[in-house]
C-alpha atoms as a PDB file:
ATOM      1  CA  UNK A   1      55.501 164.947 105.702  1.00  0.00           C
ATOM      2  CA  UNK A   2      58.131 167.778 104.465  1.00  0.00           C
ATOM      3  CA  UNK A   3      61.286 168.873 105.807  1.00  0.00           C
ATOM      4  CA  UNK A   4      59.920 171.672 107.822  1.00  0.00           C
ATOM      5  CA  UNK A   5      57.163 169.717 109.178  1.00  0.00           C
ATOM      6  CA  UNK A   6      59.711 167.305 110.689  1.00  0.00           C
ATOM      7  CA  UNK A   7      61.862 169.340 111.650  1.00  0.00           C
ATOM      8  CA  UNK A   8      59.106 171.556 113.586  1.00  0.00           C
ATOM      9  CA  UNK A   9      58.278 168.266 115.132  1.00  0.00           C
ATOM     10  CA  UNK A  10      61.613 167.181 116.091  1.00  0.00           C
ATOM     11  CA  UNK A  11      62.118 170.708 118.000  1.00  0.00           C
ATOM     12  CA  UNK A  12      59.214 170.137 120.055  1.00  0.00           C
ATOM     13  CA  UNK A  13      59.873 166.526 120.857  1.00  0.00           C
ATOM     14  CA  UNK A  14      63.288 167.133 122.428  1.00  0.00           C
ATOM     15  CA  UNK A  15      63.957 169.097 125.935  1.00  0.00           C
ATOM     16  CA  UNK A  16      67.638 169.189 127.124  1.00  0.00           C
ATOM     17  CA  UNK A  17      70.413 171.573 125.398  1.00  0.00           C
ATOM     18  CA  UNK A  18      72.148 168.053 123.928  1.00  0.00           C
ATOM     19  CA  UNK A  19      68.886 166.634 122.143  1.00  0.00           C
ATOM     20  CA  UNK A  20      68.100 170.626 121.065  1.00  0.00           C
ATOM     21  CA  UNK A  21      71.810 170.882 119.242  1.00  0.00           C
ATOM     22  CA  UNK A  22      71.249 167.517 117.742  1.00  0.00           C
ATOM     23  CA  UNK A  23      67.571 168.545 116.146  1.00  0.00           C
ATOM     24  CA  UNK A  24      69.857 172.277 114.526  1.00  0.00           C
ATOM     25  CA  UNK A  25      72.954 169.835 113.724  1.00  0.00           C
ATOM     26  CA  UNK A  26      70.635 167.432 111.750  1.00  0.00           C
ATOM     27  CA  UNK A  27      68.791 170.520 110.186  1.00  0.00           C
ATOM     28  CA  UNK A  28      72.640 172.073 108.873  1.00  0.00           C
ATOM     29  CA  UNK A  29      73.241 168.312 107.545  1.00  0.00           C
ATOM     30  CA  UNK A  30      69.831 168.398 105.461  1.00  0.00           C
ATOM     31  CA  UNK A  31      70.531 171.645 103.877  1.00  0.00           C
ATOM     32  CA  UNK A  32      74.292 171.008 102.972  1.00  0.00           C
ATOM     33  CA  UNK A  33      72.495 167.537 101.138  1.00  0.00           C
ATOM     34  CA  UNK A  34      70.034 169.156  99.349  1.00  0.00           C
ATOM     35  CA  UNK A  35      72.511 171.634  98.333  1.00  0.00           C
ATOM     36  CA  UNK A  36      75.038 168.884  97.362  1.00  0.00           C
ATOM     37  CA  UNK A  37      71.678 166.953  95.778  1.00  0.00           C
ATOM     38  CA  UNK A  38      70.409 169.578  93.988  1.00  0.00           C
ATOM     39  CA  UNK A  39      73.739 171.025  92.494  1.00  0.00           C
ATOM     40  CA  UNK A  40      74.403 167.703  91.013  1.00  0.00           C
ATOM     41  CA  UNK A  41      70.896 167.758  89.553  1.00  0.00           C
ATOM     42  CA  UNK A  42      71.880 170.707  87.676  1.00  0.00           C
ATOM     43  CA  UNK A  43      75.504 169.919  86.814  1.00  0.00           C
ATOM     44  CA  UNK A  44      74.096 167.140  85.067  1.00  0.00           C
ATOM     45  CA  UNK A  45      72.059 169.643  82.863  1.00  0.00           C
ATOM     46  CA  UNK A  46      75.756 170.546  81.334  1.00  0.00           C
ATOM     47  CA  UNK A  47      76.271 170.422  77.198  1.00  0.00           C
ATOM     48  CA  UNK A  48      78.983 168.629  75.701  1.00  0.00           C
ATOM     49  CA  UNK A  49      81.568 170.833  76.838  1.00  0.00           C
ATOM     50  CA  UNK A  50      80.781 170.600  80.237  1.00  0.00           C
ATOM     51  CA  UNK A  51      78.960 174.341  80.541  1.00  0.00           C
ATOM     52  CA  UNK A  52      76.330 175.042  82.722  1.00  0.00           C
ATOM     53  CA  UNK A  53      73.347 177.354  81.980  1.00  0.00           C
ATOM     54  CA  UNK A  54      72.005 179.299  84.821  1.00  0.00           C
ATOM     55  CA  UNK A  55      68.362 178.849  84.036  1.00  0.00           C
ATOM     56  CA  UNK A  56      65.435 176.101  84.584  1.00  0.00           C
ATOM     57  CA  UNK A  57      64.214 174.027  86.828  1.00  0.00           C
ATOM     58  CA  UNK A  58      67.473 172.335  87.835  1.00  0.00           C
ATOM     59  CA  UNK A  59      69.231 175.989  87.964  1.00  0.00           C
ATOM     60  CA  UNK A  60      66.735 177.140  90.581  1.00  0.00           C
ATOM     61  CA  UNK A  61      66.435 174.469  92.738  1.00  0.00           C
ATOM     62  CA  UNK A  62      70.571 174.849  93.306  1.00  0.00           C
ATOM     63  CA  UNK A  63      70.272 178.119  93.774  1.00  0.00           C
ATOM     64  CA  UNK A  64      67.682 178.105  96.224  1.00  0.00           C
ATOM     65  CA  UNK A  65      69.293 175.462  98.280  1.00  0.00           C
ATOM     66  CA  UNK A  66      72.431 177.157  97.902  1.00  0.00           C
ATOM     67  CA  UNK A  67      70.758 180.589  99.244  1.00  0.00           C
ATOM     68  CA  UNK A  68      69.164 178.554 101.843  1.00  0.00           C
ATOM     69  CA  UNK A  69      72.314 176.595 103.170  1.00  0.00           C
ATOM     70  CA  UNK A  70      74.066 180.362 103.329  1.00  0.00           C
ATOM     71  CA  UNK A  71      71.509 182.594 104.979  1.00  0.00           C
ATOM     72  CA  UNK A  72      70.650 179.068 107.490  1.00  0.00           C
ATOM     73  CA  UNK A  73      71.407 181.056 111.474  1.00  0.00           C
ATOM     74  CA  UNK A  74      73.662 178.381 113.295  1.00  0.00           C
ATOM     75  CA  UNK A  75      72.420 177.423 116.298  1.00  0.00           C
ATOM     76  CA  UNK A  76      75.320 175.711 117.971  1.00  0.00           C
ATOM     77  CA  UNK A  77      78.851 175.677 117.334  1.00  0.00           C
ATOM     78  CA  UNK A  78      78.719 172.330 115.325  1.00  0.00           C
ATOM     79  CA  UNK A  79      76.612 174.172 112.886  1.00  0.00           C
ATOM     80  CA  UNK A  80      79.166 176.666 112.719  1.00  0.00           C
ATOM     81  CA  UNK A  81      81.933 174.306 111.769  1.00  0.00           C
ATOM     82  CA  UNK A  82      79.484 172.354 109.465  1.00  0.00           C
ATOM     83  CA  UNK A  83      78.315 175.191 107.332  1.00  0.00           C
ATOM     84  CA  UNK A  84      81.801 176.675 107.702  1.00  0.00           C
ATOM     85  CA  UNK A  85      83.260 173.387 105.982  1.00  0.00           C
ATOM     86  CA  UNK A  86      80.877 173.094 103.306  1.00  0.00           C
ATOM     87  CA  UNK A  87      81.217 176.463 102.398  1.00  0.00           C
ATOM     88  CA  UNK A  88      84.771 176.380 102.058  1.00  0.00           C
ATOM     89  CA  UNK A  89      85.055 173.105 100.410  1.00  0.00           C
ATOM     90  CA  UNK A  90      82.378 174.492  97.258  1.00  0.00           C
ATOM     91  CA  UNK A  91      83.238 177.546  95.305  1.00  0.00           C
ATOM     92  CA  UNK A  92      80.032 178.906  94.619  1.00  0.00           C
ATOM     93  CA  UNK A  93      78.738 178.525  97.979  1.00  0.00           C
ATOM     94  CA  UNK A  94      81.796 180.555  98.912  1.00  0.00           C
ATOM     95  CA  UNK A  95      81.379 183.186  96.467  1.00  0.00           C
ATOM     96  CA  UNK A  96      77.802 183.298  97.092  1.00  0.00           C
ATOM     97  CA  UNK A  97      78.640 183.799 100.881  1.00  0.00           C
ATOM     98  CA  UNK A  98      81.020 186.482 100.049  1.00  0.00           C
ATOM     99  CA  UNK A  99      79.369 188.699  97.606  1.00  0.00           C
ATOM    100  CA  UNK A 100      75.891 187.768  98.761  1.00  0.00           C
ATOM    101  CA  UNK A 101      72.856 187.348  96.527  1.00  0.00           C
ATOM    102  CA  UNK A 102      71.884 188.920  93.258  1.00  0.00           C
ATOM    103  CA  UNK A 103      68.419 188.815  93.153  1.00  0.00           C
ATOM    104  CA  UNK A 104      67.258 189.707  97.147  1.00  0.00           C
ATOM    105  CA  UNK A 105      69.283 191.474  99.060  1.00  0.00           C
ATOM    106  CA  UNK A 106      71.563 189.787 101.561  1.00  0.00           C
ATOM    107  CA  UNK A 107      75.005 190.443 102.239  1.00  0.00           C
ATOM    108  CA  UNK A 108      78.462 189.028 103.541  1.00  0.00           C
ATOM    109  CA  UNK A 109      77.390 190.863 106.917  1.00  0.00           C
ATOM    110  CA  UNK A 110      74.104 189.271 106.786  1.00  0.00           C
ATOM    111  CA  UNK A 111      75.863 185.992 106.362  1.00  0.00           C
ATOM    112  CA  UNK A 112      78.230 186.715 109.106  1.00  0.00           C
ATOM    113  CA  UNK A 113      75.666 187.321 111.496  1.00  0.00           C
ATOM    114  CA  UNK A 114      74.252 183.721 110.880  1.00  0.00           C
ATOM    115  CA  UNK A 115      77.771 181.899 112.201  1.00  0.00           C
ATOM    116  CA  UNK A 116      76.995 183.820 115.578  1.00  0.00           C
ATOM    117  CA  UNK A 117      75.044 181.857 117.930  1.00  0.00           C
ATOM    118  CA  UNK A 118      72.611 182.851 120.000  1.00  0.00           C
ATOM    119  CA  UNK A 119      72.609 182.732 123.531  1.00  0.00           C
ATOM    120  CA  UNK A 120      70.614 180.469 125.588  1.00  0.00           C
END
């Protein structure tokens, strides 16, 4: 079973505001890991001189889970201070969150608009 699979099922199994904020916190924790995961993946890829190349396999799974963890749309306030954290502990997540992405377009107001939480 994948991530979203799980996830989809965990959001259906629960009913009260607590459980529901517990299923979104879980999902922010998931995505800061496989950022974390991933990004070590790939600074392992580094030459002698401790350079990265931003290409392969390695490359794009760390940027995809480092696009994902950015663009993710809080859903409680302990998502906001989760992906907040991470963010600002990582320079390139913080860059990334600040000049938004390259290659599709998103933008720091598009990542501002995910720390806002919807209303219930």
């Amino acid at each position: 079973m994948d991530r979203r699979t799980f996830m989809k099922g965990a959001a259906i199994a629960v009913s009260t505001p607590a459980a529901i904020g517990a299923v979104a916190t879980l999902e922010i924790d998931l995505l800061i890991r496989r950022f974390y995961a991933d990004k070590e993946a790939w600074s392992a890829m580094a030459d002698e001189d401790g350079d990265l190349i931003a290409d392969g396999p390695e490359y794009e799974n760390s940027w995809a889970s480092c696009k994902n963890l950015i663009r993710y749309q809080c859903r409680t306030e302990e998502d906001v201070r989760r992906k907040v954290t991470a963010i600002l502990e990582n320079g390139w997540l913080e860059e990334t969150a600040e000049i938004g992405f390259g290659d599709e377009p998103f933008h720091f107001r598009d990542f501002l608009k995910t720390l806002i939480v919807p209303a219930a």
